[in-house]
N, C-alpha and C. Protein backbone atom coordinates (compact mmCIF):
# COMPACT_ATOMS: atom_id res chain seq x y z
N UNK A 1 0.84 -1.17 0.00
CA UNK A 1 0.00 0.00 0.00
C UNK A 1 0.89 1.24 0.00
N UNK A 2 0.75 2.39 -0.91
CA UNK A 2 1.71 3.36 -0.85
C UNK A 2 0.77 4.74 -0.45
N UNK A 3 0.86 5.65 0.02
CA UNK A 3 0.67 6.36 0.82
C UNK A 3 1.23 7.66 0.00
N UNK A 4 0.54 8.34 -0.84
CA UNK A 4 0.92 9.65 -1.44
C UNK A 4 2.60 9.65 -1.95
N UNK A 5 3.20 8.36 -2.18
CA UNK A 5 4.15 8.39 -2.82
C UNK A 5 5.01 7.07 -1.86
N UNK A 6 5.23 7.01 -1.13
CA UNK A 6 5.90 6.73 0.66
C UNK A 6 5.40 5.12 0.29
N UNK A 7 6.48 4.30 0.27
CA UNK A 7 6.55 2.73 0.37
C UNK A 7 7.08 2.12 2.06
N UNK A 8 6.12 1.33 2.42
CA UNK A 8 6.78 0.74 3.90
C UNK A 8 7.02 -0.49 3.05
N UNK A 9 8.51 -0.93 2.58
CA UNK A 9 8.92 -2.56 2.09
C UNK A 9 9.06 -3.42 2.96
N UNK A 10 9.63 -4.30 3.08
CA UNK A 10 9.84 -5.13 4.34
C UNK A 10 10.63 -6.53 4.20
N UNK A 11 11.36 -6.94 4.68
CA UNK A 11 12.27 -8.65 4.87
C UNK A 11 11.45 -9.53 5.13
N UNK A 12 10.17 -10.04 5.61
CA UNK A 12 8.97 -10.30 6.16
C UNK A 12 9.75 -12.11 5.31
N UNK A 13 9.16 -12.45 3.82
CA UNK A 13 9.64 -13.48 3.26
C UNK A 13 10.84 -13.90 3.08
N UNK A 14 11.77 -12.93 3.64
CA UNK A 14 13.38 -13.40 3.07
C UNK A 14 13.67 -14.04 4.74
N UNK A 15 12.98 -13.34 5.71
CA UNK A 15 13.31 -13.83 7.31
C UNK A 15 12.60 -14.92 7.19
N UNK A 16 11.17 -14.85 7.26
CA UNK A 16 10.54 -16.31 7.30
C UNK A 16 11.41 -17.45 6.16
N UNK A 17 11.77 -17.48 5.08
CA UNK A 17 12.27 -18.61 4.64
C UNK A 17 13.79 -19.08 4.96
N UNK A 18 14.57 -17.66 5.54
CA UNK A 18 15.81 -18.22 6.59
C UNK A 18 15.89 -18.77 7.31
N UNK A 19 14.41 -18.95 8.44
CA UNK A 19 13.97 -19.44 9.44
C UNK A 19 13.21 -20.76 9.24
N UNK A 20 13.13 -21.14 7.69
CA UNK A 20 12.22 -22.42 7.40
C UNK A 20 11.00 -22.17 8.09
N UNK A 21 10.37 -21.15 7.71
CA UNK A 21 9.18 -21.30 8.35
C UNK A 21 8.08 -20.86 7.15
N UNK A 22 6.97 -21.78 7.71
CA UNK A 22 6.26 -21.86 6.25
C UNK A 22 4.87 -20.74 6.92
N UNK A 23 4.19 -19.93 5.72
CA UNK A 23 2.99 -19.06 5.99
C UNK A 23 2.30 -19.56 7.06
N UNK A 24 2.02 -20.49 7.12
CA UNK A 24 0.51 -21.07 7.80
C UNK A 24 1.50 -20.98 9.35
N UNK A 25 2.73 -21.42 9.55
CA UNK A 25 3.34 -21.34 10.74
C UNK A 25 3.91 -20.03 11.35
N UNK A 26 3.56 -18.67 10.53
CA UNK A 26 3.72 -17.93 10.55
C UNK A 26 2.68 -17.10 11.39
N UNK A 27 1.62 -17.30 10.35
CA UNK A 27 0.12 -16.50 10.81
C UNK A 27 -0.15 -17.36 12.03
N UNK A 28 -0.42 -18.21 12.50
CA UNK A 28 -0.50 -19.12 13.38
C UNK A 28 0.07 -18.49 14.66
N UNK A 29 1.15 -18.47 15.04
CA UNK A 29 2.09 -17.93 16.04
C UNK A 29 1.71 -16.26 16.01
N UNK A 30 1.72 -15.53 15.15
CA UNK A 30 1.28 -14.02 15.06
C UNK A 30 -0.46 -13.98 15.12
N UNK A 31 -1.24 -15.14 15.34
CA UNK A 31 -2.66 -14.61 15.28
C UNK A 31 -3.18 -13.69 14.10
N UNK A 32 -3.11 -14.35 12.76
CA UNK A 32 -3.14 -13.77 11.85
C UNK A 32 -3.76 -14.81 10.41
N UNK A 33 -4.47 -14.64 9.80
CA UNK A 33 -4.61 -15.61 8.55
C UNK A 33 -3.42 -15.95 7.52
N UNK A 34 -3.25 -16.72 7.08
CA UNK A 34 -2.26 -17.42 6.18
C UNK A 34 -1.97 -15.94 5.33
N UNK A 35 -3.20 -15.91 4.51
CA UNK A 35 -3.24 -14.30 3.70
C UNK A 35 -3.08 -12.79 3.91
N UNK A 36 -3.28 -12.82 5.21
CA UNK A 36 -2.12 -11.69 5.68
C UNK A 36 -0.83 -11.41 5.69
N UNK A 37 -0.27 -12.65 5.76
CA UNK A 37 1.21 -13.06 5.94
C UNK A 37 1.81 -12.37 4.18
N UNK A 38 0.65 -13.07 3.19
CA UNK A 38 1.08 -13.11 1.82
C UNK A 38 0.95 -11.87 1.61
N UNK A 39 -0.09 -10.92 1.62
CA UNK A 39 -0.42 -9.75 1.60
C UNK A 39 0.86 -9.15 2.33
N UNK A 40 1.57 -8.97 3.48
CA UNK A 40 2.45 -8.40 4.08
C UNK A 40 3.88 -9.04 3.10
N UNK A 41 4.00 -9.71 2.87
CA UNK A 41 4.93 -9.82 2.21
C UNK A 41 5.32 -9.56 0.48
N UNK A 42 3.59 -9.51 -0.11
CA UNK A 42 4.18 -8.73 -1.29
C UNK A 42 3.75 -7.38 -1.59
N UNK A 43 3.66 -6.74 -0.38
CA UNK A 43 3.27 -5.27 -0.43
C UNK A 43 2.24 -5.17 -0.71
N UNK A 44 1.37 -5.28 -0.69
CA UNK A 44 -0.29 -5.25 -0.75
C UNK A 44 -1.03 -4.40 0.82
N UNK A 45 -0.46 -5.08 1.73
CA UNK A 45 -0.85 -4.51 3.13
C UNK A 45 0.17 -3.80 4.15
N UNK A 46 -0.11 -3.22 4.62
CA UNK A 46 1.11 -2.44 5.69
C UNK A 46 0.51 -2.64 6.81
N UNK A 47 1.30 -3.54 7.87
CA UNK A 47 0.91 -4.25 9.46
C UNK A 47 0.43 -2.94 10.38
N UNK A 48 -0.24 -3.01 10.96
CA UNK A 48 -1.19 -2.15 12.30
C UNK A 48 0.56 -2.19 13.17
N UNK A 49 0.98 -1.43 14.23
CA UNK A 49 1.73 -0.97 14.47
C UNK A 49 2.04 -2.02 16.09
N UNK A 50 0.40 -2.84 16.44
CA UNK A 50 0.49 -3.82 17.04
C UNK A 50 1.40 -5.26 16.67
N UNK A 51 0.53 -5.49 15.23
CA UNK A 51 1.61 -6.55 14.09
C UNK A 51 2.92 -6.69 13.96
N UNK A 52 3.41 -5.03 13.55
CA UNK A 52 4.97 -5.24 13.25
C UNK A 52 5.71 -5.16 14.58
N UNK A 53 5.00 -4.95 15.86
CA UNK A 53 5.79 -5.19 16.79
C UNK A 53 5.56 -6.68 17.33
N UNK A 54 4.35 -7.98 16.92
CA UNK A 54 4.66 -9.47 17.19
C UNK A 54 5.17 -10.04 16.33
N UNK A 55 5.89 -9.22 14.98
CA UNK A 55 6.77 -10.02 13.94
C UNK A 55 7.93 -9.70 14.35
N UNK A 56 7.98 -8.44 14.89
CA UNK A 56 10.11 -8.03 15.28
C UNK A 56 10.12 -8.65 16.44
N UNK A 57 9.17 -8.75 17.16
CA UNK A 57 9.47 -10.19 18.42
C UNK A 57 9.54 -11.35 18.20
N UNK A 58 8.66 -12.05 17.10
CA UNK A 58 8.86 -13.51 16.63
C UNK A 58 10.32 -13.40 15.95
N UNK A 59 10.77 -12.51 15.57
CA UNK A 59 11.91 -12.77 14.82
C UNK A 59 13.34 -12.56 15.74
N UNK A 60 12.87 -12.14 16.77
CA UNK A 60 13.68 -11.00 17.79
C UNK A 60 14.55 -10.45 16.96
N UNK A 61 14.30 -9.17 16.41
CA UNK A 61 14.63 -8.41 15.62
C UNK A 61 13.96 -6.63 15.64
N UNK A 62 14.46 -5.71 15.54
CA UNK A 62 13.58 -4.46 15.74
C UNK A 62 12.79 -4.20 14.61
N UNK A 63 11.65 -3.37 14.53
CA UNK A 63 10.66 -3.23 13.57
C UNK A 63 11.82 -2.46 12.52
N UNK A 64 12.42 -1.92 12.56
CA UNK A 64 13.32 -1.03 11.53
C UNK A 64 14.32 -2.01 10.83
N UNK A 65 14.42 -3.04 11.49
CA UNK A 65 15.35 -4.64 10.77
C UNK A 65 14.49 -5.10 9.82
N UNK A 66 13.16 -5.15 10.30
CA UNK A 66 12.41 -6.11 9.17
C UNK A 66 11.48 -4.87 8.36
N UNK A 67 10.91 -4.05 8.22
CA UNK A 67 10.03 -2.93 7.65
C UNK A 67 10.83 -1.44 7.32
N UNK A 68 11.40 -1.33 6.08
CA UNK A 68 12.20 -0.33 5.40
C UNK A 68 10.92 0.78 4.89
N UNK A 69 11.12 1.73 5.76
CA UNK A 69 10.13 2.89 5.01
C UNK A 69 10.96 3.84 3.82
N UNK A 70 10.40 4.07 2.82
CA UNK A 70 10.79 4.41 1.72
C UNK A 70 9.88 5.68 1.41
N UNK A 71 10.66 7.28 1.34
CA UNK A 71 10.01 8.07 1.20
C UNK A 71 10.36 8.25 -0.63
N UNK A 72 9.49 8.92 -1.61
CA UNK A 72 9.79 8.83 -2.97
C UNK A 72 10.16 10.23 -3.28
């Protein structure tokens, strides 16, 4: 979702498949549908500010490690 120009990208699929971890084990652990996961990872959706802080914890990682804001 871009925002008057402004991209939030994100590591979301490159962490989960370092981690061997598959969608469904993803959304599962984050309280989330399979299709959120997909949506968050090919830029379609940008996480509630609750979200990207139980993914930089599942990953133990800071929200600024995994979600690159991109002004244009």
């Amino acid at each position: 979702m871009c925002i008057g120009g402004d991209h939030l990208k994100n590591r979301l699929e490159e962490l989960r498949k370092l981690n061997g971890i598959k969608q469904e084990e993803l959304a599962l652990a984050l309280e989330v549908s399979r299709q959120t996961i997909g949506s968050l990872e090919n830029g379609r959706y940008n996480p509630s500010i609750l979200l990207a802080y139980k993914i930089a914890r599942f990953f133990n990682l800071s929200i600024e490690d995994i979600f690159i804001y991109e002004e244009e």
